[in-house]
C-alpha atoms as a PDB file:
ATOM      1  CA  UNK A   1       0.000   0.000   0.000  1.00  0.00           C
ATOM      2  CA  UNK A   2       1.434   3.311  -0.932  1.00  0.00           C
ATOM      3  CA  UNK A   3      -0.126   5.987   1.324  1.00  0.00           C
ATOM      4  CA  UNK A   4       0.941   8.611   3.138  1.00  0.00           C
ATOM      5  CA  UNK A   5      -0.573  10.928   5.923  1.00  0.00           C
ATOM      6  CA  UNK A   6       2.364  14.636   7.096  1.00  0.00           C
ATOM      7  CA  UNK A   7       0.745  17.325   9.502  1.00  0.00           C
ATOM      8  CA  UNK A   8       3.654  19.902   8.858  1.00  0.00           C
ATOM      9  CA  UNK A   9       4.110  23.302   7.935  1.00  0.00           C
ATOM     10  CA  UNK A  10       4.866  24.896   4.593  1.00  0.00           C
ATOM     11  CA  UNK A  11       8.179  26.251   3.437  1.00  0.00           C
ATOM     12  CA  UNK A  12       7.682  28.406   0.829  1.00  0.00           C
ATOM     13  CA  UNK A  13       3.847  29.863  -1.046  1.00  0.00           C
ATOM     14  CA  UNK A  14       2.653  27.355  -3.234  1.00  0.00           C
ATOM     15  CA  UNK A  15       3.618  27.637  -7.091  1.00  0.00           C
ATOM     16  CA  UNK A  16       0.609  27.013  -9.114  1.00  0.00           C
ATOM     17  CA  UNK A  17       0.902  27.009 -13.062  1.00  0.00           C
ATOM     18  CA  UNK A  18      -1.489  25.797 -15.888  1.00  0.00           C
ATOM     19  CA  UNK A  19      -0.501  23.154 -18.369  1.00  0.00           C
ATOM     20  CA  UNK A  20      -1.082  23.795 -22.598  1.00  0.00           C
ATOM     21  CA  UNK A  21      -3.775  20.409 -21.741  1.00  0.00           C
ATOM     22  CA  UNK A  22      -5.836  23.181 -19.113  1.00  0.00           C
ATOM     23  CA  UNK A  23      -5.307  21.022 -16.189  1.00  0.00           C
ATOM     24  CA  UNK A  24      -3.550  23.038 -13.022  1.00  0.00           C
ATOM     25  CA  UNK A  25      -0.732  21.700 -10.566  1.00  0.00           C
ATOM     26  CA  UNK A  26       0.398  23.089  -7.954  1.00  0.00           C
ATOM     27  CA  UNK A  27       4.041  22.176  -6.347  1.00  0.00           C
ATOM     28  CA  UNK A  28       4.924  23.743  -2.457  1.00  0.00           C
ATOM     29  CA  UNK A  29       7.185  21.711   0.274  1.00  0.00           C
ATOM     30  CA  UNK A  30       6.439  20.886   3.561  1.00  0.00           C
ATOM     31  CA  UNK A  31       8.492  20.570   6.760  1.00  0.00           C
ATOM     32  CA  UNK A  32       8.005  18.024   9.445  1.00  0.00           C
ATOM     33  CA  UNK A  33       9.936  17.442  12.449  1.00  0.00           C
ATOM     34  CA  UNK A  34      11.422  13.556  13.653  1.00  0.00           C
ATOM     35  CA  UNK A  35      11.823  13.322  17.550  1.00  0.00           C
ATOM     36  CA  UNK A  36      15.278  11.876  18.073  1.00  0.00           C
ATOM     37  CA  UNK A  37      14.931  11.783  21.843  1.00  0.00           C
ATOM     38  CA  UNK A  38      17.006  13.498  24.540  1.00  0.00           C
ATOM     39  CA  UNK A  39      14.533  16.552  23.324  1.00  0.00           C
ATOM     40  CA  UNK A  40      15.656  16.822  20.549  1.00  0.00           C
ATOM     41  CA  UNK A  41      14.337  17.668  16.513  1.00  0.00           C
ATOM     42  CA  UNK A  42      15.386  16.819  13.818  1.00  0.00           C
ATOM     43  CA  UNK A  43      13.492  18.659  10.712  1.00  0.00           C
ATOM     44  CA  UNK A  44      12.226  16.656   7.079  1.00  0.00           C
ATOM     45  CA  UNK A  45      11.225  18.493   4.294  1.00  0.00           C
ATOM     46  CA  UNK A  46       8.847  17.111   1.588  1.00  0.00           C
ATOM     47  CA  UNK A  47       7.918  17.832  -1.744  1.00  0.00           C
ATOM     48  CA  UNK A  48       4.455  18.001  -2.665  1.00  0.00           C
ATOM     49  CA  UNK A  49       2.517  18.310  -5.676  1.00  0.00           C
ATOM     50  CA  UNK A  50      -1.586  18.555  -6.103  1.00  0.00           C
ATOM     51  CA  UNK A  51      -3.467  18.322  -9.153  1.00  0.00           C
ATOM     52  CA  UNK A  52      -6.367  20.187 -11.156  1.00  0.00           C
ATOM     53  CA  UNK A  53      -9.064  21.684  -8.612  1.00  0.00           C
ATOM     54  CA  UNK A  54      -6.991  20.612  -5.210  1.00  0.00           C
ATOM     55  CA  UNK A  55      -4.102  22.467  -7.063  1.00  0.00           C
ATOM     56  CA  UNK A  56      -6.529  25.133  -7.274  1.00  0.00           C
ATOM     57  CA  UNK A  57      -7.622  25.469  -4.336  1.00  0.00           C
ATOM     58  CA  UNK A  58      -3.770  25.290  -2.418  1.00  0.00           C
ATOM     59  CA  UNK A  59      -2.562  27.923  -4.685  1.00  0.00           C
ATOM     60  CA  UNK A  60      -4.751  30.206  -3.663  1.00  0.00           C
ATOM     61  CA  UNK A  61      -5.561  29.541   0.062  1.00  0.00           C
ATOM     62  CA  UNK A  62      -2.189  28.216   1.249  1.00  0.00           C
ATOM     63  CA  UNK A  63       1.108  30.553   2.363  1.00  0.00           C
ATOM     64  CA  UNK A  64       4.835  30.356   3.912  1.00  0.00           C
ATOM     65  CA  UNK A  65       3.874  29.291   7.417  1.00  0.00           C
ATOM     66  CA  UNK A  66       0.637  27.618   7.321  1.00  0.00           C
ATOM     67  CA  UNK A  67       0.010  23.921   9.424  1.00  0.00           C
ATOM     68  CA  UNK A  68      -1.446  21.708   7.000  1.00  0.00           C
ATOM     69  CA  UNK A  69      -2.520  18.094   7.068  1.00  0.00           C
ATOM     70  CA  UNK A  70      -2.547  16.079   4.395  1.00  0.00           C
ATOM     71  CA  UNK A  71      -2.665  12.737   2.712  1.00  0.00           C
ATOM     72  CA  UNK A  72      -1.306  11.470  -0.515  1.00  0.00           C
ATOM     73  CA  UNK A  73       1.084   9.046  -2.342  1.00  0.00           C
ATOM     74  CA  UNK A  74       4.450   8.583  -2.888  1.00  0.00           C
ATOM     75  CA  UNK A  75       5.676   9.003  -6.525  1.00  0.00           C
ATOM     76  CA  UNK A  76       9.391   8.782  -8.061  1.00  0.00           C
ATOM     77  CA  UNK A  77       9.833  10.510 -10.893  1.00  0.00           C
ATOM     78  CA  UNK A  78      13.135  10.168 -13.194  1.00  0.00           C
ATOM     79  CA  UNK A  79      14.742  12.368 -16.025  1.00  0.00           C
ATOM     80  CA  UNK A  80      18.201  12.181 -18.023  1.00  0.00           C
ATOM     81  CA  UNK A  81      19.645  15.649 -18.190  1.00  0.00           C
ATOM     82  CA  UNK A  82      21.194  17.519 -21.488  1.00  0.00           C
ATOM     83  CA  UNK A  83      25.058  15.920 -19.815  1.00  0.00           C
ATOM     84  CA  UNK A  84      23.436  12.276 -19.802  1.00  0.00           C
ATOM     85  CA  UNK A  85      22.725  12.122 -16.227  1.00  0.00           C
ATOM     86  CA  UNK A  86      20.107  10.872 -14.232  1.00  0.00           C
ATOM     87  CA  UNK A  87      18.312  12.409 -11.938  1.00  0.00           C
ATOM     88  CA  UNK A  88      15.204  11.135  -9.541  1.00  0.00           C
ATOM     89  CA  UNK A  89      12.993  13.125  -7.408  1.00  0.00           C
ATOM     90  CA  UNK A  90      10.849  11.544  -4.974  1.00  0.00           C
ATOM     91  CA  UNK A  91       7.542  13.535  -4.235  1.00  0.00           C
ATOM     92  CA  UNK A  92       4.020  13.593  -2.383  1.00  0.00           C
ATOM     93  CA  UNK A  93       0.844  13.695  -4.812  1.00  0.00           C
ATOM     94  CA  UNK A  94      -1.680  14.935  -2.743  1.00  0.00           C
ATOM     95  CA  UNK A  95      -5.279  13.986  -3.265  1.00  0.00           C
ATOM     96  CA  UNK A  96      -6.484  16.080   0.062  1.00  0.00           C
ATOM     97  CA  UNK A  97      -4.946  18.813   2.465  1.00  0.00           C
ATOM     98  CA  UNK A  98      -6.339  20.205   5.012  1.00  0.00           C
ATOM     99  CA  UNK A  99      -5.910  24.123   6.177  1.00  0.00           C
ATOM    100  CA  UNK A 100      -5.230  23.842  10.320  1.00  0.00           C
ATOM    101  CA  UNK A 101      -4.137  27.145  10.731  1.00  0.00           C
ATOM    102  CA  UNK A 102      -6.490  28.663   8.709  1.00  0.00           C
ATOM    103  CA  UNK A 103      -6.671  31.445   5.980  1.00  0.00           C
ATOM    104  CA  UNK A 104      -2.925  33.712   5.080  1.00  0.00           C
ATOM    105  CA  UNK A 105      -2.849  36.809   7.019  1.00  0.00           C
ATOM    106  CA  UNK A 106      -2.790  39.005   3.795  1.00  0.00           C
ATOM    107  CA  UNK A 107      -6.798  37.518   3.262  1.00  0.00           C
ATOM    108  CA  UNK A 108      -7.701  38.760   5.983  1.00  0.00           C
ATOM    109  CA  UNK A 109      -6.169  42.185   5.592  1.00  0.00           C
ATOM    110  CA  UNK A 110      -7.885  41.984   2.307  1.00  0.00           C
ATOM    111  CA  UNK A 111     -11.464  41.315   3.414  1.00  0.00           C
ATOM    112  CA  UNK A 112     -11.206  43.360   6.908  1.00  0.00           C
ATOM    113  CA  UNK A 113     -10.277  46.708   4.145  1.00  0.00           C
ATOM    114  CA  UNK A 114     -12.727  45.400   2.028  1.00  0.00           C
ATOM    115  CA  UNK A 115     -15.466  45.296   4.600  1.00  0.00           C
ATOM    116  CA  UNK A 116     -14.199  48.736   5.827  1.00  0.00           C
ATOM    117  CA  UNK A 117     -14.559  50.193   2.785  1.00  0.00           C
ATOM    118  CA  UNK A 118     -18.209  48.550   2.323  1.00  0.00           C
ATOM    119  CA  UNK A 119     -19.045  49.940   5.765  1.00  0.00           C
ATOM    120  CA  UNK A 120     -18.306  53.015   5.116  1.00  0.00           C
ATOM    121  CA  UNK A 121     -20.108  53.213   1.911  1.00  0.00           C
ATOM    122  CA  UNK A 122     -23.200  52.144   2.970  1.00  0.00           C
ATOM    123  CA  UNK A 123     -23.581  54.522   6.269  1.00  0.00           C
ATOM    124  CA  UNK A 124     -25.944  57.665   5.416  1.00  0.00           C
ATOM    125  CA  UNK A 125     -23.837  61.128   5.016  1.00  0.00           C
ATOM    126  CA  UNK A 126     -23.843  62.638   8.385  1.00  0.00           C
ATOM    127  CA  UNK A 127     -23.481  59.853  10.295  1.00  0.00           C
ATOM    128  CA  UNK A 128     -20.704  58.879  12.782  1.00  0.00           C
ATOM    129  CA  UNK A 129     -19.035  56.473  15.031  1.00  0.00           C
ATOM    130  CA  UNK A 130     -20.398  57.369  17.813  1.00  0.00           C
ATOM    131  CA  UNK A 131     -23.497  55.714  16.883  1.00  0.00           C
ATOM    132  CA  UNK A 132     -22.179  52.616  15.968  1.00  0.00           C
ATOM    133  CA  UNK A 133     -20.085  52.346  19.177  1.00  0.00           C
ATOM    134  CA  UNK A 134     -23.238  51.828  21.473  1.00  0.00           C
ATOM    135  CA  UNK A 135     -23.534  47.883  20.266  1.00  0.00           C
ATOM    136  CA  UNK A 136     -24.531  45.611  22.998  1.00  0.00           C
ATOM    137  CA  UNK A 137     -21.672  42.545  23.611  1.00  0.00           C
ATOM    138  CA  UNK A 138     -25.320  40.429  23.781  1.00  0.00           C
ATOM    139  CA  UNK A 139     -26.671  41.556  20.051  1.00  0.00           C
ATOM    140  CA  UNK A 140     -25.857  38.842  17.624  1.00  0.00           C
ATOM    141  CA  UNK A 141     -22.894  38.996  15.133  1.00  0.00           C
ATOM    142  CA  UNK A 142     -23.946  40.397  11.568  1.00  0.00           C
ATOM    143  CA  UNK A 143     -23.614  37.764   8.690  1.00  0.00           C
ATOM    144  CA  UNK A 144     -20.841  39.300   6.509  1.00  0.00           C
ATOM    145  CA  UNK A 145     -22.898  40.635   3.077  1.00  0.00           C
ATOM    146  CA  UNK A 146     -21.530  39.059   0.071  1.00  0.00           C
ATOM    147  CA  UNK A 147     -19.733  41.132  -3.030  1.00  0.00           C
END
């Protein structure tokens, strides 16, 4: 059986690119840490790749420093060089990750200016803060409105 399961955070931002055939992939490496004992770490780094909407989806929700879980297979791939050489490189293809530390900070900087800006153009002219500032901490939470 060829399956595996990392919970590990990501190196780099993903690198998503389209093929001529329309299908996306997106490559981005993980790192995972091996308890050696004594208290002590040692780090792994993997290579992962995901495929068409999954590839999608990573390339635009995933960043540097995120805590993902995911699960997979292992693939080798080999290729001769222009010199003759040989080369392997031995990969994860995802088939589902999981976000555990949720969205990248610049998405929510994003939306918060976005809902700012939203705010602020739907109060009538005149009005100010102060009005807004006597919410109750017991009055629900407003469903954000969609764009």
């Amino acid at each position: 059986m060829n399956k595996v399961l990392l919970t590990g955070r990501l190196t780099r931002d993903p690198e998503m690119r389209a093929l001529a055939s329309g299908k996306h992939v997106t490559q981005f490496s993980v790192a995972t840490n091996e308890y050696a004992g004594n208290g002590k770490e040692r780090p792994e780094f993997h290579n992962v790749v995901t495929w068409d909407r999954l590839a999608e989806i990573c390339g635009r929700y995933l960043g540097k420093g995120q805590q993902v879980a995911l699960e997979g297979r292992l693939q080798t791939r080999t290729w001769d060089d222009d010199k003759g050489g040989r080369h392997w490189k031995t990969e994860i293809v995802a088939n589902s990750v999981e976000m555990l530390s949720g969205r990248k900070k610049k998405d929510y900087a994003a939306e918060s200016a976005a809902d700012g800006m939203e705010l602020q153009a739907s109060r009538p002219e005149g009005s100010s803060d102060e009005a807004d500032a006597s919410v109750d901490a017991a009055d629900p939470i407003p469903e954000p409105v969609a764009a």
